[in-house]
PDB file of N, CA and C in Angstrom:
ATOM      1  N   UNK A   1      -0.518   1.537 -13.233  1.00  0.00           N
ATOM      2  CA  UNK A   1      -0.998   1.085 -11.935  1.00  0.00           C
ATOM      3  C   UNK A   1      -0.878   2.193 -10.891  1.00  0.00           C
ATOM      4  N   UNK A   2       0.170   3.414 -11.177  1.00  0.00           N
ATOM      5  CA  UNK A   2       0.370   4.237 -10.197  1.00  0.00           C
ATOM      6  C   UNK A   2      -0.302   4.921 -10.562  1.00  0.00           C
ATOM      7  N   UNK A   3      -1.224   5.342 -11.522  1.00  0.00           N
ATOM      8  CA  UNK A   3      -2.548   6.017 -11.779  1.00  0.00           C
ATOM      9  C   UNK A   3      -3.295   5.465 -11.049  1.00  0.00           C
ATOM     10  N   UNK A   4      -3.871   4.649 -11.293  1.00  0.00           N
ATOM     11  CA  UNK A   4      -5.067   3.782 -10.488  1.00  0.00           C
ATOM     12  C   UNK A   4      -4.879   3.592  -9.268  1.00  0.00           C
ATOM     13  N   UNK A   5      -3.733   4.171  -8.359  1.00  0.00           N
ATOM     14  CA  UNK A   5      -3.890   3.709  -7.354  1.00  0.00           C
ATOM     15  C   UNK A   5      -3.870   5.219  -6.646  1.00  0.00           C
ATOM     16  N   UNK A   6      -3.355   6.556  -7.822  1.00  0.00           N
ATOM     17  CA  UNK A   6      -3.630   7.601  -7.256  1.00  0.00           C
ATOM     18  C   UNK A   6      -5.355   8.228  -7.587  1.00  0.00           C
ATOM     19  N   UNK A   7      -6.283   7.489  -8.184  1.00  0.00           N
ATOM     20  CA  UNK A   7      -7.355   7.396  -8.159  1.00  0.00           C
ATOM     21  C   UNK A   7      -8.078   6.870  -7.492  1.00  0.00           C
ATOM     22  N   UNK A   8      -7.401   5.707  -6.832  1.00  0.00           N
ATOM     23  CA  UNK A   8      -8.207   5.009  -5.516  1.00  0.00           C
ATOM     24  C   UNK A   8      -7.874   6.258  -4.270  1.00  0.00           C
ATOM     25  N   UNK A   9      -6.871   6.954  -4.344  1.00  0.00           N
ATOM     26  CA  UNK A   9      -6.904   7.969  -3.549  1.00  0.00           C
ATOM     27  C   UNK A   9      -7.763   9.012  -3.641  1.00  0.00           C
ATOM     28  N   UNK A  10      -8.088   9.916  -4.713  1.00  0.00           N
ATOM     29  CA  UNK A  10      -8.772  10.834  -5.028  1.00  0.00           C
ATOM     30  C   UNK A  10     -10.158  10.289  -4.685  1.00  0.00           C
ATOM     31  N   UNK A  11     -10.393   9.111  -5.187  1.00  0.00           N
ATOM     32  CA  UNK A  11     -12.074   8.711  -4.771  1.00  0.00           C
ATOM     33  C   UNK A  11     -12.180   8.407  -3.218  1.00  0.00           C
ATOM     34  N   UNK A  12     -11.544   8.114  -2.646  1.00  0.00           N
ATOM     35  CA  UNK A  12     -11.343   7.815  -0.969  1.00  0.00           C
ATOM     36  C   UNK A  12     -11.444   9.179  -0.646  1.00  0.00           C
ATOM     37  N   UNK A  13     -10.876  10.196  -1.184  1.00  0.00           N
ATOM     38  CA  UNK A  13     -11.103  11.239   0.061  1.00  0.00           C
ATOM     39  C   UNK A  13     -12.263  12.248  -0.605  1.00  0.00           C
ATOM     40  N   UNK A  14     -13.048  11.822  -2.223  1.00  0.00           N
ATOM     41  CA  UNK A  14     -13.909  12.672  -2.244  1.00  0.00           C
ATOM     42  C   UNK A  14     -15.039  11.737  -1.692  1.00  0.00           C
ATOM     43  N   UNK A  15     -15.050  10.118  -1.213  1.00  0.00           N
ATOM     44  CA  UNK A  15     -16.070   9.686  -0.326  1.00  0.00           C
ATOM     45  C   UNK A  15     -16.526  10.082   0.662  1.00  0.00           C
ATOM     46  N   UNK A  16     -14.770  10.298   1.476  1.00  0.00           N
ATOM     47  CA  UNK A  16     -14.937  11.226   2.470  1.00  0.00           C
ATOM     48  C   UNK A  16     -15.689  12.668   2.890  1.00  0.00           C
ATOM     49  N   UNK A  17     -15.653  13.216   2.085  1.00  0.00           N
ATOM     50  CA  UNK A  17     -16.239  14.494   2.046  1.00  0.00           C
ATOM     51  C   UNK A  17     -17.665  14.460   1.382  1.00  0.00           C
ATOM     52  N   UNK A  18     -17.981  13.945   0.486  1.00  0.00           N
ATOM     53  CA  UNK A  18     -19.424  13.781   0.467  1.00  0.00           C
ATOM     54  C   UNK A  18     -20.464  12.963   1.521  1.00  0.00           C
ATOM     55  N   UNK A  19     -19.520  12.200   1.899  1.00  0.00           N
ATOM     56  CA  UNK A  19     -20.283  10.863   2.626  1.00  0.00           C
ATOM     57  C   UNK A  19     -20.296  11.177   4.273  1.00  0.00           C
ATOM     58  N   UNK A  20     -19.251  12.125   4.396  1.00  0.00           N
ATOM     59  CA  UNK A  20     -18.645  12.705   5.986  1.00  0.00           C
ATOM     60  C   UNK A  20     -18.496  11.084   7.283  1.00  0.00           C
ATOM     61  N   UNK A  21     -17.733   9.827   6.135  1.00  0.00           N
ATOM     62  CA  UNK A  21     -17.421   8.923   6.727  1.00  0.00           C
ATOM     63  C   UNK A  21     -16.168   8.492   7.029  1.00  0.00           C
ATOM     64  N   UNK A  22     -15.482   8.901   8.314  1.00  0.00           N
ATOM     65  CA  UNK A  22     -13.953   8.658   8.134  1.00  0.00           C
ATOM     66  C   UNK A  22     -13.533   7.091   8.232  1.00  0.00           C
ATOM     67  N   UNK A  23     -14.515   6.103   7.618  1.00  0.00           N
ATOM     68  CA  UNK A  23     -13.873   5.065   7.364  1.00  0.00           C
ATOM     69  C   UNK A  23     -13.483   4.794   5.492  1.00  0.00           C
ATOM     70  N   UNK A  24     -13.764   6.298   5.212  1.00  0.00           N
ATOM     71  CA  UNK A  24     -13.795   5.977   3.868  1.00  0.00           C
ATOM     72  C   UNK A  24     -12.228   6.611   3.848  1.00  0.00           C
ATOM     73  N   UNK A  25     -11.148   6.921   4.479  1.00  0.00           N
ATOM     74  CA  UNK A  25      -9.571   7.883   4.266  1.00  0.00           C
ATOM     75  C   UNK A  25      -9.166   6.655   4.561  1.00  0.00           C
ATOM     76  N   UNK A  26      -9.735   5.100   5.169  1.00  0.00           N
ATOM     77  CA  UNK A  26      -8.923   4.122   4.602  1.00  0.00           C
ATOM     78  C   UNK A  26      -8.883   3.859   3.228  1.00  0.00           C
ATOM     79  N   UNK A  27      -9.370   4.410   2.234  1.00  0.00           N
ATOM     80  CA  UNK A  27      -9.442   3.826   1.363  1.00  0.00           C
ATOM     81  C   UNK A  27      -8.418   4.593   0.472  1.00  0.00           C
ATOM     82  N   UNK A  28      -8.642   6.434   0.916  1.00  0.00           N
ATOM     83  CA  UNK A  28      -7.365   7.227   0.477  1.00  0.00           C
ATOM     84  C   UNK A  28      -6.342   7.238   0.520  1.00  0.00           C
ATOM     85  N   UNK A  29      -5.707   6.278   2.068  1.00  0.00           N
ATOM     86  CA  UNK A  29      -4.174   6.119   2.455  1.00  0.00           C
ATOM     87  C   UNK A  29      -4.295   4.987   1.764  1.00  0.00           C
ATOM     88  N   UNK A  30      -4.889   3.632   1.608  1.00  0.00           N
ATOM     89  CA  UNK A  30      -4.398   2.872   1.208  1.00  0.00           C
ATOM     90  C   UNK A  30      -4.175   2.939  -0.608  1.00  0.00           C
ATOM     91  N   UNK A  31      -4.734   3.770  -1.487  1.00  0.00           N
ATOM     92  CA  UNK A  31      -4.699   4.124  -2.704  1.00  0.00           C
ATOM     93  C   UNK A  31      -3.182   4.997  -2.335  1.00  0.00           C
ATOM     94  N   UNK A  32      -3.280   6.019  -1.493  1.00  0.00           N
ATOM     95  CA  UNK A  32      -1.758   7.197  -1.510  1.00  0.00           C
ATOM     96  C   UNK A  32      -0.211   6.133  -1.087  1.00  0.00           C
ATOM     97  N   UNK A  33      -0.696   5.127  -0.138  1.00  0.00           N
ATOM     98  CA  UNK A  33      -0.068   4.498  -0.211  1.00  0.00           C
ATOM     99  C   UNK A  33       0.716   3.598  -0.855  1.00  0.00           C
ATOM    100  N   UNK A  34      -0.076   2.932  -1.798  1.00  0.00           N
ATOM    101  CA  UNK A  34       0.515   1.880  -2.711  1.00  0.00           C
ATOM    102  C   UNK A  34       1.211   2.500  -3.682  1.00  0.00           C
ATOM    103  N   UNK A  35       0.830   4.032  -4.017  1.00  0.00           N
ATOM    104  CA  UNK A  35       1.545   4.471  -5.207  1.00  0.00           C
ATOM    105  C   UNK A  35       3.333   3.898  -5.325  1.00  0.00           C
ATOM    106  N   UNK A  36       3.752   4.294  -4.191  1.00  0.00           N
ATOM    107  CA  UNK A  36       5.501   4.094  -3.772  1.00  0.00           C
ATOM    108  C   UNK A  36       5.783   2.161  -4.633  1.00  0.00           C
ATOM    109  N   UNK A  37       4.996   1.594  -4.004  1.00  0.00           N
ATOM    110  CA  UNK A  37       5.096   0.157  -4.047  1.00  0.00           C
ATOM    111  C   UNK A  37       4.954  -0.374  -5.694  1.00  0.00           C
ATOM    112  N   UNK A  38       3.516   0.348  -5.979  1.00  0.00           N
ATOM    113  CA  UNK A  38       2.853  -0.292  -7.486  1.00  0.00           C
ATOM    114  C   UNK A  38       4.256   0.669  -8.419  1.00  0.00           C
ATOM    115  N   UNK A  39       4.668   1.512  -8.286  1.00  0.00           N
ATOM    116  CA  UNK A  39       5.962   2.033  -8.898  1.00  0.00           C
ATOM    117  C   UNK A  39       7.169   1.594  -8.973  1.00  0.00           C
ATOM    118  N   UNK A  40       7.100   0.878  -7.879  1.00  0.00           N
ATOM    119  CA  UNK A  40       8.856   0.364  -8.040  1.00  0.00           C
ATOM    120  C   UNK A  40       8.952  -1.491  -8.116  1.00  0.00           C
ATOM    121  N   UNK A  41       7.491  -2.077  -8.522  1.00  0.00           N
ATOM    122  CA  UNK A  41       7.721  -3.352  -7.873  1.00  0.00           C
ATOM    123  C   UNK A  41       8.546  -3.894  -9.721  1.00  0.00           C
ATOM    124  N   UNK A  42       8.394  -3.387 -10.808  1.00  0.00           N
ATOM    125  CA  UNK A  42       9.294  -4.220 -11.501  1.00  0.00           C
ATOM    126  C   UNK A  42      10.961  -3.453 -11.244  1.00  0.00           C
ATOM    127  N   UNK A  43      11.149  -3.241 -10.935  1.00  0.00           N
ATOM    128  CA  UNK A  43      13.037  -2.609 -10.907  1.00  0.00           C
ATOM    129  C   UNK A  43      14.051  -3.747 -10.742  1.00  0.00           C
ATOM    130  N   UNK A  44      14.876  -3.523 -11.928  1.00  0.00           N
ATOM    131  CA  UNK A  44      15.421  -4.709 -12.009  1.00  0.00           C
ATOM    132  C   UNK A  44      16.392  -5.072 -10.685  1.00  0.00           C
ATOM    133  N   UNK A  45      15.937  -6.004  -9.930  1.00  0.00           N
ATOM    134  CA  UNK A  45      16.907  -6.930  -8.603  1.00  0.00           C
ATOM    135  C   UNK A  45      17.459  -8.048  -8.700  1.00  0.00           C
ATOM    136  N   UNK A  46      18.241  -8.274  -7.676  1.00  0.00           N
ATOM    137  CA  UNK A  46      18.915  -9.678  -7.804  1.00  0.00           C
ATOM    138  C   UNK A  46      17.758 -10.929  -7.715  1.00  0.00           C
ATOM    139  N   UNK A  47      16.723 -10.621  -6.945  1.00  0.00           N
ATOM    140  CA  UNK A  47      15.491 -11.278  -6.507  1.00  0.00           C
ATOM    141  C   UNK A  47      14.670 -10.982  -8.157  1.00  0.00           C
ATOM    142  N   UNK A  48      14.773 -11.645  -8.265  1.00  0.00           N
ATOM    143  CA  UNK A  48      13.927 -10.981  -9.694  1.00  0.00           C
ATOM    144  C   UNK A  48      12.418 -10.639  -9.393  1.00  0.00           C
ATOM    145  N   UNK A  49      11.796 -11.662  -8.705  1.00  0.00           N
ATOM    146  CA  UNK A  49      10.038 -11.494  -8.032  1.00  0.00           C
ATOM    147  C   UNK A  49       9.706 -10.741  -6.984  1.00  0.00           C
ATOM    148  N   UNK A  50      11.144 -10.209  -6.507  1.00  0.00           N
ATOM    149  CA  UNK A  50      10.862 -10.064  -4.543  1.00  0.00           C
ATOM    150  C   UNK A  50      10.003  -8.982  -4.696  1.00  0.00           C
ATOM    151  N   UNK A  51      10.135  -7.837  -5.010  1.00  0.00           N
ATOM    152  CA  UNK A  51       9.281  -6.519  -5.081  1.00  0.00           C
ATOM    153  C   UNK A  51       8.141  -6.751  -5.113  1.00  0.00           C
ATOM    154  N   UNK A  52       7.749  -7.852  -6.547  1.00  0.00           N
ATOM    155  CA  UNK A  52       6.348  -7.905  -6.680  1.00  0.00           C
ATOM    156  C   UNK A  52       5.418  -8.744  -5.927  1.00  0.00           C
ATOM    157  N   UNK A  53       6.155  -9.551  -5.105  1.00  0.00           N
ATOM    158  CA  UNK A  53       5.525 -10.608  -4.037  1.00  0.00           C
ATOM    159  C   UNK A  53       5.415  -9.719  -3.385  1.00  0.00           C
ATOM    160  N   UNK A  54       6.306  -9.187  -2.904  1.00  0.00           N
ATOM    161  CA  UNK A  54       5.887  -8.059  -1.541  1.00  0.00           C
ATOM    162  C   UNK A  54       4.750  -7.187  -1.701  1.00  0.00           C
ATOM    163  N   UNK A  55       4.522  -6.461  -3.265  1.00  0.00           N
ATOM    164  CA  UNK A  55       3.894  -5.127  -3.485  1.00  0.00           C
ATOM    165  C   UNK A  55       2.431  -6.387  -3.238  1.00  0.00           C
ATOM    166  N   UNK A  56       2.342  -7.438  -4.074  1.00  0.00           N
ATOM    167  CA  UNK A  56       1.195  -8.428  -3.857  1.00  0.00           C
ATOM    168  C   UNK A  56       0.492  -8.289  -2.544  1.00  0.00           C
ATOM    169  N   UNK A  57       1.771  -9.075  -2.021  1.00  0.00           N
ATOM    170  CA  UNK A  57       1.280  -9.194  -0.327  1.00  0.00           C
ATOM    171  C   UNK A  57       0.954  -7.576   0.403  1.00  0.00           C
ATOM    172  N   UNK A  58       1.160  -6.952   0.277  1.00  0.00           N
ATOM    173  CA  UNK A  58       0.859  -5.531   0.430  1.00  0.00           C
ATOM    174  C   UNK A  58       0.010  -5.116   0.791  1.00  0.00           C
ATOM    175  N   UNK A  59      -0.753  -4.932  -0.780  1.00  0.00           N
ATOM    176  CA  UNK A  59      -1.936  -4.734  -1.326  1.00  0.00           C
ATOM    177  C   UNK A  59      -2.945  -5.790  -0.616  1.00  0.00           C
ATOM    178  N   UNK A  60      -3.120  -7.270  -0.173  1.00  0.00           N
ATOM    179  CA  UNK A  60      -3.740  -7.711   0.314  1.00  0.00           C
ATOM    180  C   UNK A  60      -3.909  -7.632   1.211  1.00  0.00           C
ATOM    181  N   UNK A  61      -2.835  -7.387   2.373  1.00  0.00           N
ATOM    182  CA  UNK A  61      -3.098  -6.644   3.302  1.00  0.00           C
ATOM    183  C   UNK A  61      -3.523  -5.191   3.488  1.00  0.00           C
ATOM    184  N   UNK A  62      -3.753  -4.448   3.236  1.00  0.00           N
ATOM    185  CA  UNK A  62      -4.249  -3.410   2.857  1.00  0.00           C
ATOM    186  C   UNK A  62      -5.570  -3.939   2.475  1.00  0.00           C
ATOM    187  N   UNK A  63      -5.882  -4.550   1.749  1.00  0.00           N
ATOM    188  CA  UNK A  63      -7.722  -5.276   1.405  1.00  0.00           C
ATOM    189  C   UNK A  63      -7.986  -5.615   2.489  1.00  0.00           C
ATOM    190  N   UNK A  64      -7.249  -6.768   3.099  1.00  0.00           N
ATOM    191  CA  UNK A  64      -7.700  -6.734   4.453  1.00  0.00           C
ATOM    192  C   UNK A  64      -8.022  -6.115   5.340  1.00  0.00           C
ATOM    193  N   UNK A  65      -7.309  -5.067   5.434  1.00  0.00           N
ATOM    194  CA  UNK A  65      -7.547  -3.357   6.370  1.00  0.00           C
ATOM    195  C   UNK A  65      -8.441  -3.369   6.312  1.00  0.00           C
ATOM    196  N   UNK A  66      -9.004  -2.782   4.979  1.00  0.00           N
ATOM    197  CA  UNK A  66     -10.154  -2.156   4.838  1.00  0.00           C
ATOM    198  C   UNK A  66     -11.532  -2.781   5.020  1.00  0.00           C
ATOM    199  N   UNK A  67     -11.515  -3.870   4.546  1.00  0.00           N
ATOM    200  CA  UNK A  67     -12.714  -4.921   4.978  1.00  0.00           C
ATOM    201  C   UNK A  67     -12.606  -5.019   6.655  1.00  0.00           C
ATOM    202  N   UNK A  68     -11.660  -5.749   7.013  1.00  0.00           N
ATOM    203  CA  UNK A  68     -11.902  -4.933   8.531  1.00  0.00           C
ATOM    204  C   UNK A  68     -12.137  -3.609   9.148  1.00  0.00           C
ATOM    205  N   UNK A  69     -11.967  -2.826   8.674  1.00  0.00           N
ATOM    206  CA  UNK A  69     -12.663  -1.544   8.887  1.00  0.00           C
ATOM    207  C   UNK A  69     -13.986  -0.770   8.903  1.00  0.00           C
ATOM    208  N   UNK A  70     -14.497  -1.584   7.126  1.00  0.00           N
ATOM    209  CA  UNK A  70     -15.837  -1.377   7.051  1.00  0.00           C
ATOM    210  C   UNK A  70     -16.501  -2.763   7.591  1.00  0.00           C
ATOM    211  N   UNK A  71     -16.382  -3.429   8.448  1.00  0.00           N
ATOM    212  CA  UNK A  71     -16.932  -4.788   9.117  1.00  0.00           C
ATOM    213  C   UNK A  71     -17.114  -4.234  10.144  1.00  0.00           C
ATOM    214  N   UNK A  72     -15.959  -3.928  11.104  1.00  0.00           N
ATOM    215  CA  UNK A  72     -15.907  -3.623  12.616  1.00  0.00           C
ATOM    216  C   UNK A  72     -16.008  -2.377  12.964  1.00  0.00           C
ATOM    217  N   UNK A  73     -15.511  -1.231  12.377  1.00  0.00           N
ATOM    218  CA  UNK A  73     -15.871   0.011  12.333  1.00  0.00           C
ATOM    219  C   UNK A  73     -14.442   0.448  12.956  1.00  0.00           C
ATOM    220  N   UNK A  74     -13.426   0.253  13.584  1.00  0.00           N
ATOM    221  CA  UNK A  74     -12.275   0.390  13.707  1.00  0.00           C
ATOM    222  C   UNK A  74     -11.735   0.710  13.152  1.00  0.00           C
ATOM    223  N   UNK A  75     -10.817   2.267  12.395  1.00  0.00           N
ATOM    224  CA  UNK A  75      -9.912   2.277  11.415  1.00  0.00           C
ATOM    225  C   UNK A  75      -8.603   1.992  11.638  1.00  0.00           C
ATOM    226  N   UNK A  76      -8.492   1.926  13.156  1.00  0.00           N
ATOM    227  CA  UNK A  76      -7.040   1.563  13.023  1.00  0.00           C
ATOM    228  C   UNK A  76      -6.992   0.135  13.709  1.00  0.00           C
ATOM    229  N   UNK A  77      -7.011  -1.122  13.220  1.00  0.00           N
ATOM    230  CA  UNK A  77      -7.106  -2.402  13.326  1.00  0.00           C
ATOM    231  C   UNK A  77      -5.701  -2.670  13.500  1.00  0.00           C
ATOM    232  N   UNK A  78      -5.694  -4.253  13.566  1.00  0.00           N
ATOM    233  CA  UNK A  78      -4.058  -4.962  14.010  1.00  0.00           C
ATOM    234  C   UNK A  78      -3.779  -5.192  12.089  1.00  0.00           C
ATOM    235  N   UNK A  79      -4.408  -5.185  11.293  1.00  0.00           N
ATOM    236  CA  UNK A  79      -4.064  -5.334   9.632  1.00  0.00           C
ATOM    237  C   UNK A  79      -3.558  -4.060   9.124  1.00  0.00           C
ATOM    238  N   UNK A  80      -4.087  -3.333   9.990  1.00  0.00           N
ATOM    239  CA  UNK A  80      -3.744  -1.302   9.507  1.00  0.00           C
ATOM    240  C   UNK A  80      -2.528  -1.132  10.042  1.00  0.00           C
ATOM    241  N   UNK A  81      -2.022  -1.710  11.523  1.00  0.00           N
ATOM    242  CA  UNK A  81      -0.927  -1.634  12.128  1.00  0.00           C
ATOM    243  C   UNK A  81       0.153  -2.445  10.874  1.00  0.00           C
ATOM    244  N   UNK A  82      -0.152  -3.975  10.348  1.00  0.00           N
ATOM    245  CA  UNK A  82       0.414  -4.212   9.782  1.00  0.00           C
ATOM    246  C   UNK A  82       0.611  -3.925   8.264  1.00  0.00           C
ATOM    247  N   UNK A  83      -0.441  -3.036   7.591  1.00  0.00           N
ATOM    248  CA  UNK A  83      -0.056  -2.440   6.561  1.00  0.00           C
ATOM    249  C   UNK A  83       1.183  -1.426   6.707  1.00  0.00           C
ATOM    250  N   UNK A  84       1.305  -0.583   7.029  1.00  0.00           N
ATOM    251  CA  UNK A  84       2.061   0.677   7.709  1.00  0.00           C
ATOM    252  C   UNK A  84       2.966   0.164   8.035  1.00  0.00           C
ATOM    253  N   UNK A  85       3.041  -0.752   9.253  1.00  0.00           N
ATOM    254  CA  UNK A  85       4.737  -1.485   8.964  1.00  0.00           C
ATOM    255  C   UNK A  85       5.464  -1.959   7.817  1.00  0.00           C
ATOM    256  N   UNK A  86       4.514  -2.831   6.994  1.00  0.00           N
ATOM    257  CA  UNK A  86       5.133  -3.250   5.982  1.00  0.00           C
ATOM    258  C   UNK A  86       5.461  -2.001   4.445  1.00  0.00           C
ATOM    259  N   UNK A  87       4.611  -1.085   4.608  1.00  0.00           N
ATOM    260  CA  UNK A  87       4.929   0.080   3.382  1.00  0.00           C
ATOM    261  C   UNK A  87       5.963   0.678   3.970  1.00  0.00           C
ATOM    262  N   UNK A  88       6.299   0.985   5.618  1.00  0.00           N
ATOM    263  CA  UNK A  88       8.013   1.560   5.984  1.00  0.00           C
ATOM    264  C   UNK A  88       8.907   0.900   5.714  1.00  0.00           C
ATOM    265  N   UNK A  89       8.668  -0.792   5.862  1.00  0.00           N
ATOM    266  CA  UNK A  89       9.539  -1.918   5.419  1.00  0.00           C
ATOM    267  C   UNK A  89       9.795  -1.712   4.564  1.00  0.00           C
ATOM    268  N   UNK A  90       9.070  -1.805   3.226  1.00  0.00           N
ATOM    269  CA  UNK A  90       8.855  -1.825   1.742  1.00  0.00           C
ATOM    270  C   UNK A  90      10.102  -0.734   1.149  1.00  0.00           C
ATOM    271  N   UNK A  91      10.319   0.309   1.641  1.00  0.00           N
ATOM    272  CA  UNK A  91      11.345   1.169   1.565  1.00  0.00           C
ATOM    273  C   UNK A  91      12.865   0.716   1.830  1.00  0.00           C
ATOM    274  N   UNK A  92      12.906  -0.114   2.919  1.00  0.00           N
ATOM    275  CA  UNK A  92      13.870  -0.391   2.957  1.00  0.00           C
ATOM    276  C   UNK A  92      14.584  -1.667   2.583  1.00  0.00           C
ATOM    277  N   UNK A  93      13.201  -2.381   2.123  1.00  0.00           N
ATOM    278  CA  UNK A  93      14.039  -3.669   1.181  1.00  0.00           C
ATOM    279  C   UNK A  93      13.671  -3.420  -0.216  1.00  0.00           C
ATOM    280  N   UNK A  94      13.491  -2.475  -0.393  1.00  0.00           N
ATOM    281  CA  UNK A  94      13.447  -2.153  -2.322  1.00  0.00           C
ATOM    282  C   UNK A  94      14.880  -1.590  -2.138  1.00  0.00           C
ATOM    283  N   UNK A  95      14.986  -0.698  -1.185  1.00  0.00           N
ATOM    284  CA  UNK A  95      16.539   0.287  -1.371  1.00  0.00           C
ATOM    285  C   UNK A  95      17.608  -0.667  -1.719  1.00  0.00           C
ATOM    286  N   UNK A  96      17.536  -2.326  -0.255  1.00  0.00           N
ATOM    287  CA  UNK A  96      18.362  -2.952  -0.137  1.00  0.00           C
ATOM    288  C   UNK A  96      18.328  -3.604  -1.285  1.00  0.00           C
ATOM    289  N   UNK A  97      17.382  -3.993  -1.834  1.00  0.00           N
ATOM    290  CA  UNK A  97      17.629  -4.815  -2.904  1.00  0.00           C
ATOM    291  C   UNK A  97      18.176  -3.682  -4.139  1.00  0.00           C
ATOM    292  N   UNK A  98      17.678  -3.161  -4.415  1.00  0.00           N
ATOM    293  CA  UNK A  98      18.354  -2.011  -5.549  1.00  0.00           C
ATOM    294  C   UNK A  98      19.374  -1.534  -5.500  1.00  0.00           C
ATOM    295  N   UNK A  99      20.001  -1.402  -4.506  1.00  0.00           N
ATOM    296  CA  UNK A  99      21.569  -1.099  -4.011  1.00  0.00           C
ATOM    297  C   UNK A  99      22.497  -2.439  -4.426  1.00  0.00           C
ATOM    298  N   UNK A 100      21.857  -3.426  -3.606  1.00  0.00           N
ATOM    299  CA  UNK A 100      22.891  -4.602  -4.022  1.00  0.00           C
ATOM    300  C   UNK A 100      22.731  -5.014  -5.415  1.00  0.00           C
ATOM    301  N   UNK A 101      21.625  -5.028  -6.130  1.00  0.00           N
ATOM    302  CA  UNK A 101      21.932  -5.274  -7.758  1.00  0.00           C
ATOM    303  C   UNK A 101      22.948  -4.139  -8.449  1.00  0.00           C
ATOM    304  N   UNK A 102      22.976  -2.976  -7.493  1.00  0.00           N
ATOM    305  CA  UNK A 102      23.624  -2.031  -8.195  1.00  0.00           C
ATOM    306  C   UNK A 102      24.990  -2.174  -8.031  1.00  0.00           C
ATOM    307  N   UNK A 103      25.607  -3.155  -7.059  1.00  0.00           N
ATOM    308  CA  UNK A 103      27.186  -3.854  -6.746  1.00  0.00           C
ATOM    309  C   UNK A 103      27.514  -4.933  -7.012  1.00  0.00           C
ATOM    310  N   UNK A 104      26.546  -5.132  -7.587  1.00  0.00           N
ATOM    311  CA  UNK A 104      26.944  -6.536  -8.599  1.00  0.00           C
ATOM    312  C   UNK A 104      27.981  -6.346  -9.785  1.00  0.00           C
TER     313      UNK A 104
END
């Protein structure tokens, strides 16, 4: 999955450059992005699902981005604001959760 999502990157930014459309580097951050997430969502936690609900919910937000983006023409929308919060989040409740299974 962390292939495919560093391929949704590579094709986002060679859209970009052929197409000379910068609504297409939503499509590169959100592929460069997920890599972190689609990588760590099975690690074994006390939550056994939490990672992967989150990496889920994520990713849909992030779909959402982007459909709002190529709809309204806006790349940086209130769904883009909330992707980006939640992938800084995402860091710090994988840590938390991976830390505390690790003091168990």
């Amino acid at each position: 999955m962390v292939a495919m999502s560093l391929g949704t990157c590579i094709v986002g930014l060679l859209l970009y450059f052929v197409l000379s459309e910068e609504k297409m580097l939503t499509i590169a951050v959100f592929g460069f992005a997920m890599m972190l997430p689609l990588g760590s969502m099975f690690s074994p936690s006390k939550n056994k699902n939490g990672l992967l609900i989150y990496t889920i919910a994520l990713a849909l937000v992030g779909l959402i981005a982007i459909g709002l983006t190529f709809t309204t023409g806006e790349m940086f929308n209130l769904m883009t604001g909330v992707f980006l919060f939640g992938f800084v989040a995402f860091q710090w409740v994988a840590n938390y959760m991976l830390i505390k299974q690790d003091n168990l």
